[in-house]
Protein backbone atom coordinates (compact mmCIF):
# COMPACT_ATOMS: atom_id res chain seq x y z
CA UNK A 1 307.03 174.29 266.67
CA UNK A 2 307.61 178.08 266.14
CA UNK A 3 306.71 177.63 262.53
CA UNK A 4 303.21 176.57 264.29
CA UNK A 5 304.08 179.32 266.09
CA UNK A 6 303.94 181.89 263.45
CA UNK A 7 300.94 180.49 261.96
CA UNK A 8 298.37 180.91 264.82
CA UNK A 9 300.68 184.76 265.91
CA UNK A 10 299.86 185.36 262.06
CA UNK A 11 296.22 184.24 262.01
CA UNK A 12 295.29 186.14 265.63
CA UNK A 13 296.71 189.27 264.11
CA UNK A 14 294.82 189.14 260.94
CA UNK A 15 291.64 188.85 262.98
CA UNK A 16 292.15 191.23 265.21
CA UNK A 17 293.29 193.29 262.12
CA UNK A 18 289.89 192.74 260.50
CA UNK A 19 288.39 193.85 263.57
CA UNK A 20 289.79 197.44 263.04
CA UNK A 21 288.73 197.50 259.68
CA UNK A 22 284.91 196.50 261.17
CA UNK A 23 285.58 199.70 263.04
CA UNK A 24 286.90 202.05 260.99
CA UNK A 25 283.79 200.96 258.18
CA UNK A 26 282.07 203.30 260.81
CA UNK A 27 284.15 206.15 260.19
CA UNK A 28 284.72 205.77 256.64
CA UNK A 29 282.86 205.94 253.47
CA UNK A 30 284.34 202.68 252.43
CA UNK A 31 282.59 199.01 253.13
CA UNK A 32 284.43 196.87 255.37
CA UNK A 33 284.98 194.30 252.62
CA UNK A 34 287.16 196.94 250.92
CA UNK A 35 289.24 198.51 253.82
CA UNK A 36 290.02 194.54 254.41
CA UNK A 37 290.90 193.74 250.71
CA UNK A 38 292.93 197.33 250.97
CA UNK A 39 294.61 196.13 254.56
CA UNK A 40 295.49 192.44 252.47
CA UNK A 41 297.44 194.51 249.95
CA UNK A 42 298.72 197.02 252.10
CA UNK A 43 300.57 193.64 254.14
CA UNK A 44 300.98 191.36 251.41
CA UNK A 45 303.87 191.45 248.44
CA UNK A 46 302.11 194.31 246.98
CA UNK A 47 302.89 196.66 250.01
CA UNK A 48 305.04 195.59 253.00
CA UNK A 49 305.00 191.95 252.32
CA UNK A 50 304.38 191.15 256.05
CA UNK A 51 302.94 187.73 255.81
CA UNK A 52 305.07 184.33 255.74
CA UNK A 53 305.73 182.34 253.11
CA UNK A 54 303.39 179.71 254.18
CA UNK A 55 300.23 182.16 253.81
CA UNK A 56 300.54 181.58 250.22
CA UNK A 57 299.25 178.01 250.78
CA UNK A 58 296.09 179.05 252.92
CA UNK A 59 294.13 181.16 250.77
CA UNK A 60 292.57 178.01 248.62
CA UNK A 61 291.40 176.47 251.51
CA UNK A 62 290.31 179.48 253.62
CA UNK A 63 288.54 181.16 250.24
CA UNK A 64 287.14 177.65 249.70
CA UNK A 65 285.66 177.43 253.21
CA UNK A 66 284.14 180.59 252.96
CA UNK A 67 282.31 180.69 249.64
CA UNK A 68 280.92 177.28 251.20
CA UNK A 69 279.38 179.37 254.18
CA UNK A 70 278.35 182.22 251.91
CA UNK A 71 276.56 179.61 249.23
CA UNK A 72 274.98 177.67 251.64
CA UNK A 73 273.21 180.96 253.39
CA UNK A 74 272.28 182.06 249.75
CA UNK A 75 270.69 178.79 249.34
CA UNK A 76 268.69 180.07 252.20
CA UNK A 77 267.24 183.18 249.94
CA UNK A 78 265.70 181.03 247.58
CA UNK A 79 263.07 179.41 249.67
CA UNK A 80 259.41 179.43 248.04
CA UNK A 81 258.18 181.82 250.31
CA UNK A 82 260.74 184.10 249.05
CA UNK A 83 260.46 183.33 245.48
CA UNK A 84 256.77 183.95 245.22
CA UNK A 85 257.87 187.92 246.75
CA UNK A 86 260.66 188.57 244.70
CA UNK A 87 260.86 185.53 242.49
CA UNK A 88 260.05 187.54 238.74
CA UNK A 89 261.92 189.84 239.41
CA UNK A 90 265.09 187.62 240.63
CA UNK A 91 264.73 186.19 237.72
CA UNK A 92 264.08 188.48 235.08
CA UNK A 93 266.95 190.70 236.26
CA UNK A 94 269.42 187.91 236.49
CA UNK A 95 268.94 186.96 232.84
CA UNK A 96 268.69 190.31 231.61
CA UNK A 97 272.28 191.79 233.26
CA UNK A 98 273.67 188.09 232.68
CA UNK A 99 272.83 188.61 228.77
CA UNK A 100 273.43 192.57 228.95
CA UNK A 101 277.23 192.04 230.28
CA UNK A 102 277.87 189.05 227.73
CA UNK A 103 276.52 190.70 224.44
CA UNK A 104 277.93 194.40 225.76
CA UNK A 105 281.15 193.15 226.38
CA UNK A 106 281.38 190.64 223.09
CA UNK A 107 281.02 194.12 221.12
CA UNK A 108 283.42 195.91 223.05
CA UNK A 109 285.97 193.99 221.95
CA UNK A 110 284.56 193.07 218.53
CA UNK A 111 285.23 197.13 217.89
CA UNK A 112 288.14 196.92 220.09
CA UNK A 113 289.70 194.57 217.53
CA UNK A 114 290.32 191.61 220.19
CA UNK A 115 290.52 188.25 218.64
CA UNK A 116 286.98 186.69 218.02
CA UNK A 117 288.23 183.67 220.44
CA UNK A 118 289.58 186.43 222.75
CA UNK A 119 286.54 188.31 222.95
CA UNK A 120 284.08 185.27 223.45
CA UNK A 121 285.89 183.78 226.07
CA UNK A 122 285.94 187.33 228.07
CA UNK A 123 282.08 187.81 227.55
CA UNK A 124 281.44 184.46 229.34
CA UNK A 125 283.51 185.54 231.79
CA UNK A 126 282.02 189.27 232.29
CA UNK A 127 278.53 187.94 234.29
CA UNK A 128 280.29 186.15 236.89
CA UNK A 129 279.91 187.93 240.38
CA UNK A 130 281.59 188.15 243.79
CA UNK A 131 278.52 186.39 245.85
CA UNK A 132 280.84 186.94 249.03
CA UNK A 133 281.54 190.67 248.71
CA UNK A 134 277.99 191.39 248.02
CA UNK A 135 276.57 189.18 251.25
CA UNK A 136 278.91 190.52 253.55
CA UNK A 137 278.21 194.55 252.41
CA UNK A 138 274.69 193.54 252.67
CA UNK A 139 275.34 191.88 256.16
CA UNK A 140 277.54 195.36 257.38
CA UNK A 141 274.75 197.44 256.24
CA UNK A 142 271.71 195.57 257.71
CA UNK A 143 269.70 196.27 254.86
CA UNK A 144 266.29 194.87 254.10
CA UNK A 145 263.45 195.30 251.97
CA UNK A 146 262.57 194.28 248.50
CA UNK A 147 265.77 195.12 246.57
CA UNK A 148 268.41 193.31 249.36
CA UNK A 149 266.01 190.44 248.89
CA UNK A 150 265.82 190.86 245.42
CA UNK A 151 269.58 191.56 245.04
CA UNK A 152 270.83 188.21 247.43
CA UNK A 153 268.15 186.39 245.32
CA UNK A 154 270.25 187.33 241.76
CA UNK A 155 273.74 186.83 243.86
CA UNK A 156 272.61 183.30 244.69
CA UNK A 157 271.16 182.34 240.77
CA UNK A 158 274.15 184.50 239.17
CA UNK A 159 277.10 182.14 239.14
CA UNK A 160 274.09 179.17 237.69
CA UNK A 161 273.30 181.65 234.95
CA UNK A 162 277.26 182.78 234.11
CA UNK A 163 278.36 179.13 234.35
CA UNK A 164 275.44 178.36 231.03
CA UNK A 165 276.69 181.54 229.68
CA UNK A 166 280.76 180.79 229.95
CA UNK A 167 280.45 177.19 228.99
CA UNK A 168 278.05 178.01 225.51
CA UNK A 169 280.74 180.84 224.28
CA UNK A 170 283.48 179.09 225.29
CA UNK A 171 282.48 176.18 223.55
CA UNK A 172 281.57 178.30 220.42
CA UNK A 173 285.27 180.07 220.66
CA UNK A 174 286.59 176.46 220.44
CA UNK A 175 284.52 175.67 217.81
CA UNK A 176 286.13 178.64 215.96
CA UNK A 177 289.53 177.62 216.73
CA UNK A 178 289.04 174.34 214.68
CA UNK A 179 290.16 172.33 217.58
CA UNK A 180 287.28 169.98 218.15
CA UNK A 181 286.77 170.54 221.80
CA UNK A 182 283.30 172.63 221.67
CA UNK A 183 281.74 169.64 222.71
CA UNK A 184 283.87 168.99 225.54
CA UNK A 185 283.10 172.40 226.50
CA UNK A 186 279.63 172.22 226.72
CA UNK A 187 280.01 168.66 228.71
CA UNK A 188 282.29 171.02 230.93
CA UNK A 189 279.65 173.03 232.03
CA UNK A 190 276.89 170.53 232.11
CA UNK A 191 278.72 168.46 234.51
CA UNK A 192 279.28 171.40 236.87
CA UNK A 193 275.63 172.39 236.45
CA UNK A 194 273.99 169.22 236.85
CA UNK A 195 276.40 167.18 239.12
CA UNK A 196 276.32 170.64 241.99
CA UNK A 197 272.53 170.35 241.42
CA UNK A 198 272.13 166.49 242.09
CA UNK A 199 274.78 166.57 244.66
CA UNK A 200 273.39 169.48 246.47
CA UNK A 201 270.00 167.26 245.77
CA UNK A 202 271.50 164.35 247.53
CA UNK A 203 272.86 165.64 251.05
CA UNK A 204 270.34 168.35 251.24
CA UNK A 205 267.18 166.04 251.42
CA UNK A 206 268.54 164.04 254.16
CA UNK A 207 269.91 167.06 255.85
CA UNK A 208 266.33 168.98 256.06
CA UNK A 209 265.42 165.44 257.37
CA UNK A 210 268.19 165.74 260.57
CA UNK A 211 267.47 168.93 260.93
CA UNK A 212 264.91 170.43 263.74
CA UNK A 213 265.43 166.75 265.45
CA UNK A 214 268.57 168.35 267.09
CA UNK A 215 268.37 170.06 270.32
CA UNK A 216 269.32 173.95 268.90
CA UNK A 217 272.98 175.08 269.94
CA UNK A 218 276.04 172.69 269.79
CA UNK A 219 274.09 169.69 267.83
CA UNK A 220 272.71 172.02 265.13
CA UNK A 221 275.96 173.75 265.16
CA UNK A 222 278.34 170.35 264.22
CA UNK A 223 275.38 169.25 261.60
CA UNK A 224 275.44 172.29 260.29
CA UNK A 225 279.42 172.29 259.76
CA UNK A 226 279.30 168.62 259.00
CA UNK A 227 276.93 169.47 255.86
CA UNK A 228 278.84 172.38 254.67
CA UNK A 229 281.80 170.63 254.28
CA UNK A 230 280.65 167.43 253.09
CA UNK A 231 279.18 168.85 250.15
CA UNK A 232 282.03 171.33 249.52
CA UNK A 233 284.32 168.38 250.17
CA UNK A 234 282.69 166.34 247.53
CA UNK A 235 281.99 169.07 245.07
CA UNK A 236 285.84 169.31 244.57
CA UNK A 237 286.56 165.30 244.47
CA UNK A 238 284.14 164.97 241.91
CA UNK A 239 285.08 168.54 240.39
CA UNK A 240 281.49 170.55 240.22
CA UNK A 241 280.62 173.83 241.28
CA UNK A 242 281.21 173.29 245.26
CA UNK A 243 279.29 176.88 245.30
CA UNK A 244 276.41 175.65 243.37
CA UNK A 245 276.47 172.65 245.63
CA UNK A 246 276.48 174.54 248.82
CA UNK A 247 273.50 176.43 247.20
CA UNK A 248 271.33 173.79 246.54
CA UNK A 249 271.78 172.31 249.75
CA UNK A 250 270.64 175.22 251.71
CA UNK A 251 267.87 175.68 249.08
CA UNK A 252 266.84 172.16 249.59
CA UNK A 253 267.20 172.67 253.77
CA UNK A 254 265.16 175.98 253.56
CA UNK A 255 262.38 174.35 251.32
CA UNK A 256 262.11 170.94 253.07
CA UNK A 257 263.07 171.26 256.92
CA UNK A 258 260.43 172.14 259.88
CA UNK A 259 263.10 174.52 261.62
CA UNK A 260 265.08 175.55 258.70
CA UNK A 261 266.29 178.65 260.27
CA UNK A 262 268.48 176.73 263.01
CA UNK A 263 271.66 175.56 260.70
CA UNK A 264 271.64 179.09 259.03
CA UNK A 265 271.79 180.67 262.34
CA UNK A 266 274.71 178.76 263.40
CA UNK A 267 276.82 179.00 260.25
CA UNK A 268 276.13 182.44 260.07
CA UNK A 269 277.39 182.65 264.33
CA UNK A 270 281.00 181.46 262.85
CA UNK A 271 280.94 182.80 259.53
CA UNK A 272 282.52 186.24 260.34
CA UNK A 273 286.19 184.93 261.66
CA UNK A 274 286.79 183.01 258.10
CA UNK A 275 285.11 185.84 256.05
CA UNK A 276 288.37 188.31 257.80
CA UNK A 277 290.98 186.01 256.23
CA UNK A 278 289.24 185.60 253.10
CA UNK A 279 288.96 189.68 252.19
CA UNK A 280 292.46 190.15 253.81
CA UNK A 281 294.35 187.32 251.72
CA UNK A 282 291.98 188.08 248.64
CA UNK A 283 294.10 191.08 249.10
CA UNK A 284 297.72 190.12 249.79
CA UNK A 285 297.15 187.57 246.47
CA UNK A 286 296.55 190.56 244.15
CA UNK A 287 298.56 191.57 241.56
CA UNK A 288 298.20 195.49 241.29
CA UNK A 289 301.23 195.17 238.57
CA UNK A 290 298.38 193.47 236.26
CA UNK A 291 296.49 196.84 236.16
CA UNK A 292 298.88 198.74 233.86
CA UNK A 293 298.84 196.12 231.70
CA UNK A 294 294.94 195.55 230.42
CA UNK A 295 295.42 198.13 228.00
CA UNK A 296 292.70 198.87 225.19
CA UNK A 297 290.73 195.46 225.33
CA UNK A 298 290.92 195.71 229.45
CA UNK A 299 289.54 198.57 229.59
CA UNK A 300 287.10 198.20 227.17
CA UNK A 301 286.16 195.03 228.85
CA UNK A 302 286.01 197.00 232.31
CA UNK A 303 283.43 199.79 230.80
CA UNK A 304 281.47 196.85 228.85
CA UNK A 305 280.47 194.97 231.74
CA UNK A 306 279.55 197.74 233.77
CA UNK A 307 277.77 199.20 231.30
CA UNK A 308 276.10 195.48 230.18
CA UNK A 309 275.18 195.13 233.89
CA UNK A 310 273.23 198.62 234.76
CA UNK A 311 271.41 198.34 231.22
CA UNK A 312 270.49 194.84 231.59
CA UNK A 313 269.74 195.14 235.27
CA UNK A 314 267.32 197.82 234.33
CA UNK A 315 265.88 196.11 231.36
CA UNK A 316 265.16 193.08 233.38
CA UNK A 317 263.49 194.99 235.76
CA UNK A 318 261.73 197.38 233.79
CA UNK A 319 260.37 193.82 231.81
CA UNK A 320 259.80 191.90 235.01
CA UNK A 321 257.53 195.01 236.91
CA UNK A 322 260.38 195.75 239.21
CA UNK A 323 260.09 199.07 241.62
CA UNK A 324 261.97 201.80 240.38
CA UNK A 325 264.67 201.31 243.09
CA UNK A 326 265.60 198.00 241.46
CA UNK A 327 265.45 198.63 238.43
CA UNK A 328 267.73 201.68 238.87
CA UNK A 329 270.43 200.41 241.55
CA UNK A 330 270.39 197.08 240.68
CA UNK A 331 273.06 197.14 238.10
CA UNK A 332 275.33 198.78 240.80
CA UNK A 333 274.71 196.52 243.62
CA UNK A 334 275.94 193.41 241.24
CA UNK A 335 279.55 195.02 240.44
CA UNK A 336 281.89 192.96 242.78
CA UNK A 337 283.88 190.17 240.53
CA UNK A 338 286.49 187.77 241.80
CA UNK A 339 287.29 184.30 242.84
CA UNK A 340 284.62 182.62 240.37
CA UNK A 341 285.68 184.66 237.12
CA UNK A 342 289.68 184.05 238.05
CA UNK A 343 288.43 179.94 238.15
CA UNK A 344 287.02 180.88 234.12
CA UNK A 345 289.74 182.32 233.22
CA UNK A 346 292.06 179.70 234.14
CA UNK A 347 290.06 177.08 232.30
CA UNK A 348 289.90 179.24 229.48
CA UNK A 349 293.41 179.50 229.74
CA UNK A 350 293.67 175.75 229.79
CA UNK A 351 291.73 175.31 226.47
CA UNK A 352 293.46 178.17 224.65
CA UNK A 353 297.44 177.99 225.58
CA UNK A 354 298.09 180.97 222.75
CA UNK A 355 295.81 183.12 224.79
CA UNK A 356 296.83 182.15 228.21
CA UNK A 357 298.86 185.02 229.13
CA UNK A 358 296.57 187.44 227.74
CA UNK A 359 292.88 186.15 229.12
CA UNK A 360 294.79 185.71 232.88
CA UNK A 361 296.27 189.11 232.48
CA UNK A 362 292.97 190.91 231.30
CA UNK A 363 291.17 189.09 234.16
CA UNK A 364 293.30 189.36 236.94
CA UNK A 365 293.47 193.35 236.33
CA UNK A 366 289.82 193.85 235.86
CA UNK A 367 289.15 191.77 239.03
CA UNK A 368 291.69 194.20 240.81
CA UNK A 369 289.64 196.94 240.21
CA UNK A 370 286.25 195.37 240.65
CA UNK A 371 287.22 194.03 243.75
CA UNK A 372 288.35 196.92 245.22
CA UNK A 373 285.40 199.66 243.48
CA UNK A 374 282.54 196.85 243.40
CA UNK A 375 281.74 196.61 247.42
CA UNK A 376 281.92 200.69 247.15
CA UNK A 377 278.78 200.74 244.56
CA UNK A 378 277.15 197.68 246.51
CA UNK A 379 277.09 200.61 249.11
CA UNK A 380 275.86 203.16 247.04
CA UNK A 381 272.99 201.12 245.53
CA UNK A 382 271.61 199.71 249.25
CA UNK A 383 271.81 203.66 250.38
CA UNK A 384 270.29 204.67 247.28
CA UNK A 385 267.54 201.90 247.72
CA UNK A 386 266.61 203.40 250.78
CA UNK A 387 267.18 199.86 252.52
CA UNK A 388 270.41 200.65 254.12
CA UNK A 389 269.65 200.08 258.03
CA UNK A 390 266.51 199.23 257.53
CA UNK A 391 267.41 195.34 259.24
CA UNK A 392 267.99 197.26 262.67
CA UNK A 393 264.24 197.49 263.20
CA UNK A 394 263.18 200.96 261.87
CA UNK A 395 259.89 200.58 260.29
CA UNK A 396 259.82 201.69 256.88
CA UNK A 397 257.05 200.44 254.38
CA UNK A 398 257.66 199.07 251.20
């Protein structure tokens, strides 16, 4: 019992210690997401190491939980009505920074001298994004307009796009390596792909069915809960993209259901509390040691993909007939990496055991630093977009 003790002391406090950060995100020209990544490192084994052992073993399932709220309420951007706004635009910028990042950061290291296998594995990485960092700086700020919609629109088709891009080069570095396992790698990422898509498919059609036949408040609330964790549940038994999943459902819910807006209300009601222990344990898991040692090819890769990103965000924009405010912040907004580009890397790692060390290193240190600097230019791009605030009801035309 006083191990149960220490759990829920331990879980109150980091609440109530995400609550300060809310309120010092005021005060401060930092976003919330980072003061609470900073407040995980300043507790965890990097700083004070304040947190119990058994903290260590709630991070998957809390960061798991979480990405399923944050993909399912994506899956809510991408309703037709939406598309047909913003829709050439989500998509032309999506592709473009996707492909900008990749190519950008495959040169990088090409004139870095990285190892062609090296190098291809860490350009399929470089697209993937931090969907949850960008939602919830979007959510602080209250922005909306064009370019949030546009941005949460790219967030939401990002990690489809990256997971194409990662499983092609990694599929070509295996090819290189003479082990016979590019096919494998290209199954890989098809199954991911298609199994989130016809899973998400599958208890999303019923689900727009259910819902609006509920009475609204604590019936919509458990169906709402119920479908988020069914389909994250059985994304990871039969191992595909539990984000994707949680995606498509909410796509399919938004597209298909009379009152649509009910379940996304009510996840979004809880989503907050589990969002807290997500940035502050994202925190207390990194490794700041891994910064000093990314060396040449980590920092090249670091420059690359910011680089790839603002050029191909504006690119895709500029192609697309984006405003100006898109196609100049865009690139910005889309900085945050983590969670989904760690995943990569570790089955990169998998498929190349004489590059393990290295690709985990190199990632793990460039996430540091995106994780902690990437919420910060989310800010400056929704200020610079003039859409900052704009959610609280000031009337602003487009």
């Amino acid at each position: 019992m006083a191990d149960l003790g220490v759990i829920i002391t331990t879980l109150g406090v980091l609440i109530l210690l995400g609550l300060v950060g809310d309120l010092l995100s005021h005060r401060l020209p930092l976003p919330r997401v980072t003061l609470l990544v900073l407040f995980g490192v300043a507790i965890g084994p990097p700083g004070l190491d304040l947190l119990p052992e058994v903290a260590d073993q709630w991070y998957p399932f809390i960061s798991n939980l979480a990405l399923l709220m944050v993909g399912f309420l994506l899956g809510s951007k991408l309703s037709l009505a939406n598309l047909r706004h913003v829709g050439r635009h989500v998509l032309g910028v999506s592709l473009f920074e996707v492909l900008g990042a990749s190519l950008l950061v495959l040169l990088a290291l090409w004139l870095a001298g990285a190892p062609p296998a090296l190098a291809l594995i860490l350009a399929g990485i470089a697209p993937a994004s931090a969907p949850a960092a960008v939602t919830n700086v979007v959510e602080e700020a209250q922005a909306e307009g064009k370019f949030t919609d546009t941005l949460l629109g790219i967030v939401a088709l990002d990690d489809a796009w990256g997971l194409i891009v990662f499983s092609l080069l990694l599929a070509v570095a295996q090819s290189l390596g003479g082990d016979g396992s590019a096919w494998a790698a290209l199954l890989h990422g098809g199954r991911e792909l298609g199994g989130a898509l016809l899973l998400g498919l599958a208890i999303g059609v019923p689900a727009a069915f259910v819902t609006g036949r509920l009475k609204p408040g604590q019936p919509t609330q458990a169906e709402a809960i119920g479908v988020v964790l069914l389909a994250g549940g059985l994304a990871l038994l039969l191992e595909v993209s539990f984000l994707l999943t949680a995606m498509v459902v909410g796509a399919t819910i938004v597209n298909l259901a009379a009152h649509y807006e009910r379940p996304f209300a009510e996840i979004q009601y809880i989503e907050w509390p589990f969002m807290i222990l997500f940035f502050l344990l994202a925190g207390a898991s990194l490794h700041l040691g891994e910064l000093a040692q990314i060396g040449l090819i980590g920092g090249a890769y670091v420059l690359a993909r910011a680089l790839g990103l603002i050029l191909g965000a504006y690119a895709g924009g500029r192609i697309s007939g984006a405003p100006a405010r898109v196609r100049r912040w865009m690139g910005l907004a889309i900085m945050p990496q983590a969670g989904v580009a760690l995943g990569m890397a570790l089955v990169a790692a998998n498929a190349f055991p004489a590059l393990q060390e290295r690709i985990v290193t190199l990632v793990v240190g460039s996430t540091v630093l995106f994780e902690l600097l990437g919420p910060v230019l989310t800010r400056t791009a929704l200020v610079r977009s003039g859409e900052w605030g704009r959610g609280k009801g000031a009337a602003a035309s487009e």
